[in-house]
PDB file of N, CA and C in Angstrom:
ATOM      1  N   UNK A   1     -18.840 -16.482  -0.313  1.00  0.00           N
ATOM      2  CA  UNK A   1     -17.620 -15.750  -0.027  1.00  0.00           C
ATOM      3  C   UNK A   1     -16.883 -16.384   1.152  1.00  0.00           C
ATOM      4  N   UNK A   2     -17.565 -17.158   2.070  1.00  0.00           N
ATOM      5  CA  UNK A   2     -16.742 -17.384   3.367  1.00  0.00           C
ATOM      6  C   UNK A   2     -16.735 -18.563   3.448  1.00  0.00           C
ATOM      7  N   UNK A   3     -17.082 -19.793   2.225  1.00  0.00           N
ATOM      8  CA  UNK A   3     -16.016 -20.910   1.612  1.00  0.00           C
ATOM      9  C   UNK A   3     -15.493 -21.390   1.548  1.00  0.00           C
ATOM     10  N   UNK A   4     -14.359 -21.967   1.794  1.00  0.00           N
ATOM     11  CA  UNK A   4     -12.988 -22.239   1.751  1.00  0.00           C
ATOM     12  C   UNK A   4     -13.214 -22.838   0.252  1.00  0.00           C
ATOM     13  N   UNK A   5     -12.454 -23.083  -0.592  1.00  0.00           N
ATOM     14  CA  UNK A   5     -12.234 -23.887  -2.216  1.00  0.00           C
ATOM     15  C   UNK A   5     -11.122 -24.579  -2.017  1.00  0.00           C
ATOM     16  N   UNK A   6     -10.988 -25.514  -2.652  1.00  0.00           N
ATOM     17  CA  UNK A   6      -9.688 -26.722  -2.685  1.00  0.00           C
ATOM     18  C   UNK A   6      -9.292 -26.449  -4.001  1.00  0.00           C
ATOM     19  N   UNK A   7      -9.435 -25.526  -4.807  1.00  0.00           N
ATOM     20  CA  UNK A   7      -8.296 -25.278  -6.200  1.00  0.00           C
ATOM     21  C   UNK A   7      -7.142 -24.831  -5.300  1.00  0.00           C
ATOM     22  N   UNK A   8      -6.247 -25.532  -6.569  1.00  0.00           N
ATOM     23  CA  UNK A   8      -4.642 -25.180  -6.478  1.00  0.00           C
ATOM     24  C   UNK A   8      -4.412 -23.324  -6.514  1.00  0.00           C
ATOM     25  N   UNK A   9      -5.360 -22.984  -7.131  1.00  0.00           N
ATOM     26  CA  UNK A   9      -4.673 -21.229  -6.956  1.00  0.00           C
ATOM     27  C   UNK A   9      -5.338 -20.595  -6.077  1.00  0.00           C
ATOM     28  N   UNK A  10      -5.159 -19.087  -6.084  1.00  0.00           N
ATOM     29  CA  UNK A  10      -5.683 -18.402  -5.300  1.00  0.00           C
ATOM     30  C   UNK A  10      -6.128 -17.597  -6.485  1.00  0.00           C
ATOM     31  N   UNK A  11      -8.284 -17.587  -6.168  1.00  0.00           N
ATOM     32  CA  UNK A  11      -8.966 -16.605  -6.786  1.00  0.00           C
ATOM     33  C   UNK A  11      -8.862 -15.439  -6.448  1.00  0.00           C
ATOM     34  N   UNK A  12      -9.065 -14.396  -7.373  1.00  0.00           N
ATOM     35  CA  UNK A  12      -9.234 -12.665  -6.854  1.00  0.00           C
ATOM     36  C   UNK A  12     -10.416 -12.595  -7.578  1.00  0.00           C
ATOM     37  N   UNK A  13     -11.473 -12.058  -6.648  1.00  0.00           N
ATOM     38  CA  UNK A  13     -12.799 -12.111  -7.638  1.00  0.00           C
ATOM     39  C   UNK A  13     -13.159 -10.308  -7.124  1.00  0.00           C
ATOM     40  N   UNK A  14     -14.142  -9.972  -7.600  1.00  0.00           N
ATOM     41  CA  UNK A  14     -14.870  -8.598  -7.545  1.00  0.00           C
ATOM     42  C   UNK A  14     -16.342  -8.913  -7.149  1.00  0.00           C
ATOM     43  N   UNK A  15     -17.080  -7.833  -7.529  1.00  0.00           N
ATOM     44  CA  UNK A  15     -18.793  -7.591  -7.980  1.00  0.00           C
ATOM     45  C   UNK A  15     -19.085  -7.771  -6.294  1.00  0.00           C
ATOM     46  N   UNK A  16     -18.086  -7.936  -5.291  1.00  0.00           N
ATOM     47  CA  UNK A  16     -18.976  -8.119  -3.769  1.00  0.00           C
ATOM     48  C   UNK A  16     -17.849  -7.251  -3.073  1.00  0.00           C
ATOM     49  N   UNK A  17     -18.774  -5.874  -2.733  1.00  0.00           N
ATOM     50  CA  UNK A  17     -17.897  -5.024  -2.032  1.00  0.00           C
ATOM     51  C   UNK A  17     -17.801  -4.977  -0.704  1.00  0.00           C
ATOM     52  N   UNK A  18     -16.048  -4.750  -0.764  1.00  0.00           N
ATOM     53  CA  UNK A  18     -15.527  -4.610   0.779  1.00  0.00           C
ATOM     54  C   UNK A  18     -15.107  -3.065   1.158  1.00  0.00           C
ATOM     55  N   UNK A  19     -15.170  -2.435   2.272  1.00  0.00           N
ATOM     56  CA  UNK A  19     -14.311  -1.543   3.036  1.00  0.00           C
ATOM     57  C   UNK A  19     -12.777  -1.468   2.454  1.00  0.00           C
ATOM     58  N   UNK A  20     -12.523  -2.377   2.476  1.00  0.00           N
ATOM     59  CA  UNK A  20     -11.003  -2.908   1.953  1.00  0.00           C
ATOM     60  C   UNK A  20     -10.920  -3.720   1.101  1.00  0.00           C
ATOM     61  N   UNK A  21      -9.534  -3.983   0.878  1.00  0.00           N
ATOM     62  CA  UNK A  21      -9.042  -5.160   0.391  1.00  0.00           C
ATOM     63  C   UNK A  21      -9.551  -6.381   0.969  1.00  0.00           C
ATOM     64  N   UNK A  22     -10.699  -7.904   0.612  1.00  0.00           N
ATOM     65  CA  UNK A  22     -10.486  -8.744   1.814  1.00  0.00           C
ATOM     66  C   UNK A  22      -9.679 -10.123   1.228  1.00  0.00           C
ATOM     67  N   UNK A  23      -8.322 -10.207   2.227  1.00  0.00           N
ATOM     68  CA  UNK A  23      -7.759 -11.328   2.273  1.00  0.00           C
ATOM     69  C   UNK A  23      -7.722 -12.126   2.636  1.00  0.00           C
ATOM     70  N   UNK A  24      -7.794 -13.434   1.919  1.00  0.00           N
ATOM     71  CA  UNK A  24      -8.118 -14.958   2.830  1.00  0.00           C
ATOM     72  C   UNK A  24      -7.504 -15.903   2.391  1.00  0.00           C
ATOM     73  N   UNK A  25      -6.080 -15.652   2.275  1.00  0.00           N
ATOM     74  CA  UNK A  25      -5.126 -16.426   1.264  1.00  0.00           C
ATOM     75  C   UNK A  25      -4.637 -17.905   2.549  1.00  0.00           C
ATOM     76  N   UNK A  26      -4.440 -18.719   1.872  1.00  0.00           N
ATOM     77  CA  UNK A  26      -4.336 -19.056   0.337  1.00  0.00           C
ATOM     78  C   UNK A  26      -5.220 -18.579  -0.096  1.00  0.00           C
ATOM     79  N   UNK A  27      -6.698 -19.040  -0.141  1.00  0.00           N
ATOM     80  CA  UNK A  27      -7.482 -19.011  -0.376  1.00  0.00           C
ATOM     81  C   UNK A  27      -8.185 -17.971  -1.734  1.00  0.00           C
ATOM     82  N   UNK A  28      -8.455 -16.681  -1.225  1.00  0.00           N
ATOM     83  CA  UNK A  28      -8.849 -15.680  -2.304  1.00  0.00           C
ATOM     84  C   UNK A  28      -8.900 -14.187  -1.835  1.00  0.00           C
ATOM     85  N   UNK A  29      -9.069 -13.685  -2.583  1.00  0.00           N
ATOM     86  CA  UNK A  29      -8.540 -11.818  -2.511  1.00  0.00           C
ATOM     87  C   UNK A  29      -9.591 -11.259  -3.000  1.00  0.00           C
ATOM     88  N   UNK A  30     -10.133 -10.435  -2.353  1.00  0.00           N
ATOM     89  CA  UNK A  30     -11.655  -9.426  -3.075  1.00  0.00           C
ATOM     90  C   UNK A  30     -11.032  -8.321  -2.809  1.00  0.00           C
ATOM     91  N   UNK A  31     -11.375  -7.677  -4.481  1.00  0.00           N
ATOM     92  CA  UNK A  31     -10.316  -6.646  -4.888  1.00  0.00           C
ATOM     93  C   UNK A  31     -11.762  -5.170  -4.916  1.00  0.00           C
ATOM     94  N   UNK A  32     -13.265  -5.857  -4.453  1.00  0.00           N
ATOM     95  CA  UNK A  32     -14.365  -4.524  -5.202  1.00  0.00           C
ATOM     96  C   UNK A  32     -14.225  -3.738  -3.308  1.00  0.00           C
ATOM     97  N   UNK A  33     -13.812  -2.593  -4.179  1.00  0.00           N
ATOM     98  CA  UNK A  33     -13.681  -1.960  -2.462  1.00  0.00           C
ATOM     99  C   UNK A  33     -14.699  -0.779  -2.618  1.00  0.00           C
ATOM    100  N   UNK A  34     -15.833  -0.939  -3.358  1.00  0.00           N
ATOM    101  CA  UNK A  34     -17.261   0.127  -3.592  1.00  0.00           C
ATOM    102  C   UNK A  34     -16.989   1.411  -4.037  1.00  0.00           C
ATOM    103  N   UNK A  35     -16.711   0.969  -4.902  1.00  0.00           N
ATOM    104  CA  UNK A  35     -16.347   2.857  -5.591  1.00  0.00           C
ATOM    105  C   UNK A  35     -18.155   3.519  -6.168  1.00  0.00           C
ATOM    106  N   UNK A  36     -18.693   2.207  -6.505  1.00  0.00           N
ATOM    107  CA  UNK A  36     -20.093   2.623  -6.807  1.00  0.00           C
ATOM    108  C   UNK A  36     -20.849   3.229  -5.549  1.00  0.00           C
ATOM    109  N   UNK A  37     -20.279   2.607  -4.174  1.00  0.00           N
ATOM    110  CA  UNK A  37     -20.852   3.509  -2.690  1.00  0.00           C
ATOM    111  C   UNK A  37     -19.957   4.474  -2.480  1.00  0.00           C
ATOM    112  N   UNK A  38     -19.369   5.182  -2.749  1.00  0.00           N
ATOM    113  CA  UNK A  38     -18.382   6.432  -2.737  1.00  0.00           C
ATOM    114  C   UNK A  38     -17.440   6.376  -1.900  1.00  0.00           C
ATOM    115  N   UNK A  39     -16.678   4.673  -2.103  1.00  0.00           N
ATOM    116  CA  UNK A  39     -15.491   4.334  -1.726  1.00  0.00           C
ATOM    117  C   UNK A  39     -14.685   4.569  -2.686  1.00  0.00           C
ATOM    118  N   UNK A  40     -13.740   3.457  -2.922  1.00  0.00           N
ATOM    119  CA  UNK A  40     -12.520   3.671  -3.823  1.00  0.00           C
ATOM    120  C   UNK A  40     -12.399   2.590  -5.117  1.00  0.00           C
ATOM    121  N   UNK A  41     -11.756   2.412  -5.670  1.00  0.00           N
ATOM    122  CA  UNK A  41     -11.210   1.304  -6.736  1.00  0.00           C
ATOM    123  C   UNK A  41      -9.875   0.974  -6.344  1.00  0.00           C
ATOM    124  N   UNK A  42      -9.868  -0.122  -6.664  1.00  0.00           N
ATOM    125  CA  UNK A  42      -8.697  -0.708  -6.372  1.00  0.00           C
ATOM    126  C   UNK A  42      -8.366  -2.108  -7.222  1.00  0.00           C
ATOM    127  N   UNK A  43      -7.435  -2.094  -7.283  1.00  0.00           N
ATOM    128  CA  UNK A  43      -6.607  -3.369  -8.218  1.00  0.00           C
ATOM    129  C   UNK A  43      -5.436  -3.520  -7.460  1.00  0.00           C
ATOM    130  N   UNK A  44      -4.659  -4.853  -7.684  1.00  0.00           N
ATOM    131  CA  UNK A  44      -3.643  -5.745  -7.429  1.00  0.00           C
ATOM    132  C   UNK A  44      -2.656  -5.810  -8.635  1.00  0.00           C
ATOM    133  N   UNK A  45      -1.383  -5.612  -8.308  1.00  0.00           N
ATOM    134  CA  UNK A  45      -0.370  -5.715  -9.364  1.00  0.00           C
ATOM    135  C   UNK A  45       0.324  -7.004  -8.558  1.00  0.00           C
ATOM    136  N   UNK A  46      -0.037  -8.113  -9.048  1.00  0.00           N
ATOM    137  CA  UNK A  46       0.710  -9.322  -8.640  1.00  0.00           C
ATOM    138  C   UNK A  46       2.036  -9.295  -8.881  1.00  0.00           C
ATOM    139  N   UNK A  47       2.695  -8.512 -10.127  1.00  0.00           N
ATOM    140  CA  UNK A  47       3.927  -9.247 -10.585  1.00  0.00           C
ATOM    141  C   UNK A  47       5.100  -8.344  -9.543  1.00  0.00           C
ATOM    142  N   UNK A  48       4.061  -7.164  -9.376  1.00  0.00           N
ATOM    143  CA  UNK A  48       4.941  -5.744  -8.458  1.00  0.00           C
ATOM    144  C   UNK A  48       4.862  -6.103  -7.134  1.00  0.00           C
ATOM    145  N   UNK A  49       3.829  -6.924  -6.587  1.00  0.00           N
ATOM    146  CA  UNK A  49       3.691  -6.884  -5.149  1.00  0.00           C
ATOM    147  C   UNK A  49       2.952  -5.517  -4.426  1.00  0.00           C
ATOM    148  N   UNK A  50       2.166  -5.573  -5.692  1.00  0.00           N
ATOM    149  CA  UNK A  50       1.401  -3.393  -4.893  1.00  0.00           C
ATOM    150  C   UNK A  50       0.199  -3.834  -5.092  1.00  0.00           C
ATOM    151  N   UNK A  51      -0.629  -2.670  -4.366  1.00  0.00           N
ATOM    152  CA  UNK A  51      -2.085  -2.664  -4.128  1.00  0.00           C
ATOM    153  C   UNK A  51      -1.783  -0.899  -5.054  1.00  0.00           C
ATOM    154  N   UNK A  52      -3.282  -0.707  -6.448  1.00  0.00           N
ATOM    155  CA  UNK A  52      -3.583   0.681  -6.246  1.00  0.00           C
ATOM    156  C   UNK A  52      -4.933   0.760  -6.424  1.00  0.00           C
ATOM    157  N   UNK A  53      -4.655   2.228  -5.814  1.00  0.00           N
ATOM    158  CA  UNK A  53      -5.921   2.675  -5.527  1.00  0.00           C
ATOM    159  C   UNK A  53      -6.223   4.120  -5.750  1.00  0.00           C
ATOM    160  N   UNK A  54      -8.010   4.532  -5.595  1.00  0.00           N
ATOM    161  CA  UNK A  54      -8.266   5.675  -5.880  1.00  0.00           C
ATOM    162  C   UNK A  54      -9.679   5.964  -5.368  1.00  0.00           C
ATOM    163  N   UNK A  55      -9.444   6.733  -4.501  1.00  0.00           N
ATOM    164  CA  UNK A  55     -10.310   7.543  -3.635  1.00  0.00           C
ATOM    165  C   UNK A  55     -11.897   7.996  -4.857  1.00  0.00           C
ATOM    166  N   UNK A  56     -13.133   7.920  -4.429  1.00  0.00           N
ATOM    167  CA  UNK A  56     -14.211   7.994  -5.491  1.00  0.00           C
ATOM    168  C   UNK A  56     -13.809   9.898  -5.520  1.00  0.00           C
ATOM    169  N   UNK A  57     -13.758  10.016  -6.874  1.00  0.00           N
ATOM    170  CA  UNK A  57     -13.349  11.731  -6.974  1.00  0.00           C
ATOM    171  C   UNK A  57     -12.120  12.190  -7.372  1.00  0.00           C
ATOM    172  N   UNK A  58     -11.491  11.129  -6.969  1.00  0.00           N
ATOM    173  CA  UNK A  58      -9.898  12.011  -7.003  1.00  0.00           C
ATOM    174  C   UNK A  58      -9.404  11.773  -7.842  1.00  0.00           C
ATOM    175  N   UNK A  59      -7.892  12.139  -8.299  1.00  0.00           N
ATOM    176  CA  UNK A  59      -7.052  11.860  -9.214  1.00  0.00           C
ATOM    177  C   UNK A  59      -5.862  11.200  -9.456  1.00  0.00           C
ATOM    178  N   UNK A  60      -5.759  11.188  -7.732  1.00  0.00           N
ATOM    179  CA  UNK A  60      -4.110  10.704  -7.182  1.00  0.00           C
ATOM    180  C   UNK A  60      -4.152   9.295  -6.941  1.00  0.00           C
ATOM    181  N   UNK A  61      -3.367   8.667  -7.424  1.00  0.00           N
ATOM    182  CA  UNK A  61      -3.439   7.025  -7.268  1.00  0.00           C
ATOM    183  C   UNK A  61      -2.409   7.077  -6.081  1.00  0.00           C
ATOM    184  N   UNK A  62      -3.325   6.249  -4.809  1.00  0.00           N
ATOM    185  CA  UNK A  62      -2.047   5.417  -4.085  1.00  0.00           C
ATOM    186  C   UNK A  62      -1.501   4.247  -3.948  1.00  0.00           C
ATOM    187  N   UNK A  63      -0.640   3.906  -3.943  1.00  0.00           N
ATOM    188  CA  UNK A  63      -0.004   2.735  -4.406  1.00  0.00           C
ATOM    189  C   UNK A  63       0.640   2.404  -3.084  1.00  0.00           C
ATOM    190  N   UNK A  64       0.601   1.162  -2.186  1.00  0.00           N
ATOM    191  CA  UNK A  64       0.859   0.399  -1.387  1.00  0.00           C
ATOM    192  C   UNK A  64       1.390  -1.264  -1.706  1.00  0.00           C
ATOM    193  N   UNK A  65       2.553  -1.709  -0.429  1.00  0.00           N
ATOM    194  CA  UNK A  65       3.172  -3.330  -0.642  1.00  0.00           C
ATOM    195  C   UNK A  65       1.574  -3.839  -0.602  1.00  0.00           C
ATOM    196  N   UNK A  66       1.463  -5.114  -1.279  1.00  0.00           N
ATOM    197  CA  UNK A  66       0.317  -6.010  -1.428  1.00  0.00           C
ATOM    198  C   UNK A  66       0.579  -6.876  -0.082  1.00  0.00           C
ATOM    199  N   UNK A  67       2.130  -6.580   0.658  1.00  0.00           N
ATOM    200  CA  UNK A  67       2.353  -6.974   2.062  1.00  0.00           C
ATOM    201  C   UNK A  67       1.447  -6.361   2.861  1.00  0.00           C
ATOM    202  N   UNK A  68       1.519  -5.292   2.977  1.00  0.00           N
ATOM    203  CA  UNK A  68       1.536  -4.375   3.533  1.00  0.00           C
ATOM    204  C   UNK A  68      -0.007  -4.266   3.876  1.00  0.00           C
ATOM    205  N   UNK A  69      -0.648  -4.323   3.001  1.00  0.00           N
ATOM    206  CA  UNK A  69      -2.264  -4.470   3.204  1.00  0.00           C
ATOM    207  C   UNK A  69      -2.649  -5.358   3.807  1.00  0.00           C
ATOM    208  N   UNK A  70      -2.297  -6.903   3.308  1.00  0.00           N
ATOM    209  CA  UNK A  70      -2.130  -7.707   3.593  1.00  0.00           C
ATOM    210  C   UNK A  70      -2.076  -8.060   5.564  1.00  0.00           C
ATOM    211  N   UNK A  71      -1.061  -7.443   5.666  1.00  0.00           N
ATOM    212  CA  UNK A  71      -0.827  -7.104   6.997  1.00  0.00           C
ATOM    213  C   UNK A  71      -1.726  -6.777   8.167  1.00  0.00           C
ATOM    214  N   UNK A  72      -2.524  -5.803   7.299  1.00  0.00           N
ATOM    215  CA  UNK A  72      -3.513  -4.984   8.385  1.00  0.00           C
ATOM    216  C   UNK A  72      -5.243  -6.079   8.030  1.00  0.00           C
ATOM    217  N   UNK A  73      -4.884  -6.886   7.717  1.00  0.00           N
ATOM    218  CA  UNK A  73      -6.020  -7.877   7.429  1.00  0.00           C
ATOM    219  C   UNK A  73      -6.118  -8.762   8.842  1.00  0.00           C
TER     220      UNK A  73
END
C-alpha cells in the first residue's frame, strides 16, 4: 500500500480498510472504509467529482466534493 507505482493512471483499489477515504494521488485512492468493522461504505463517482457514503446501519447516503475529501487528507 505505501508503494509508489510508475503506471500512467491512478489505481482505486479496496479489500484494505481505512478510517477514511486514503488519498495518494497521483498515485492511488483506497475507497474500503470498513463497513465490515462497523464503519461505513463508500464509493467514488469520478465522472461527478463526489465521494458517497453510508454510515454501517443507516439509510441516508452522504454525498461529498471528491475535492473536498480530498482536502482533509
Amino acid at each position: 500500500i505505501s508503494n509508489i507505482h510508475h503506471f500512467d493512471r491512478t489505481v482505486i483499489f479496496g479489500h484494505t480498510p481505512f478510517r477514511d477515504l486514503m488519498f495518494h494521488l497521483p498515485y492511488k485512492i483506497g475507497i474500503d472504509t470498513g463497513l465490515v468493522f462497523g464503519n461505513k461504505l463508500s464509493c467514488i463517482d469520478l465522472t461527478e467529482n463526489r465521494v458517497l457514503q453510508v454510515e454501517k446501519g443507516a439509510r441516508k447516503v452522504s454525498v461529498s466534493s471528491f475535492e473536498k475529501k480530498q482536502a482533509t487528507k
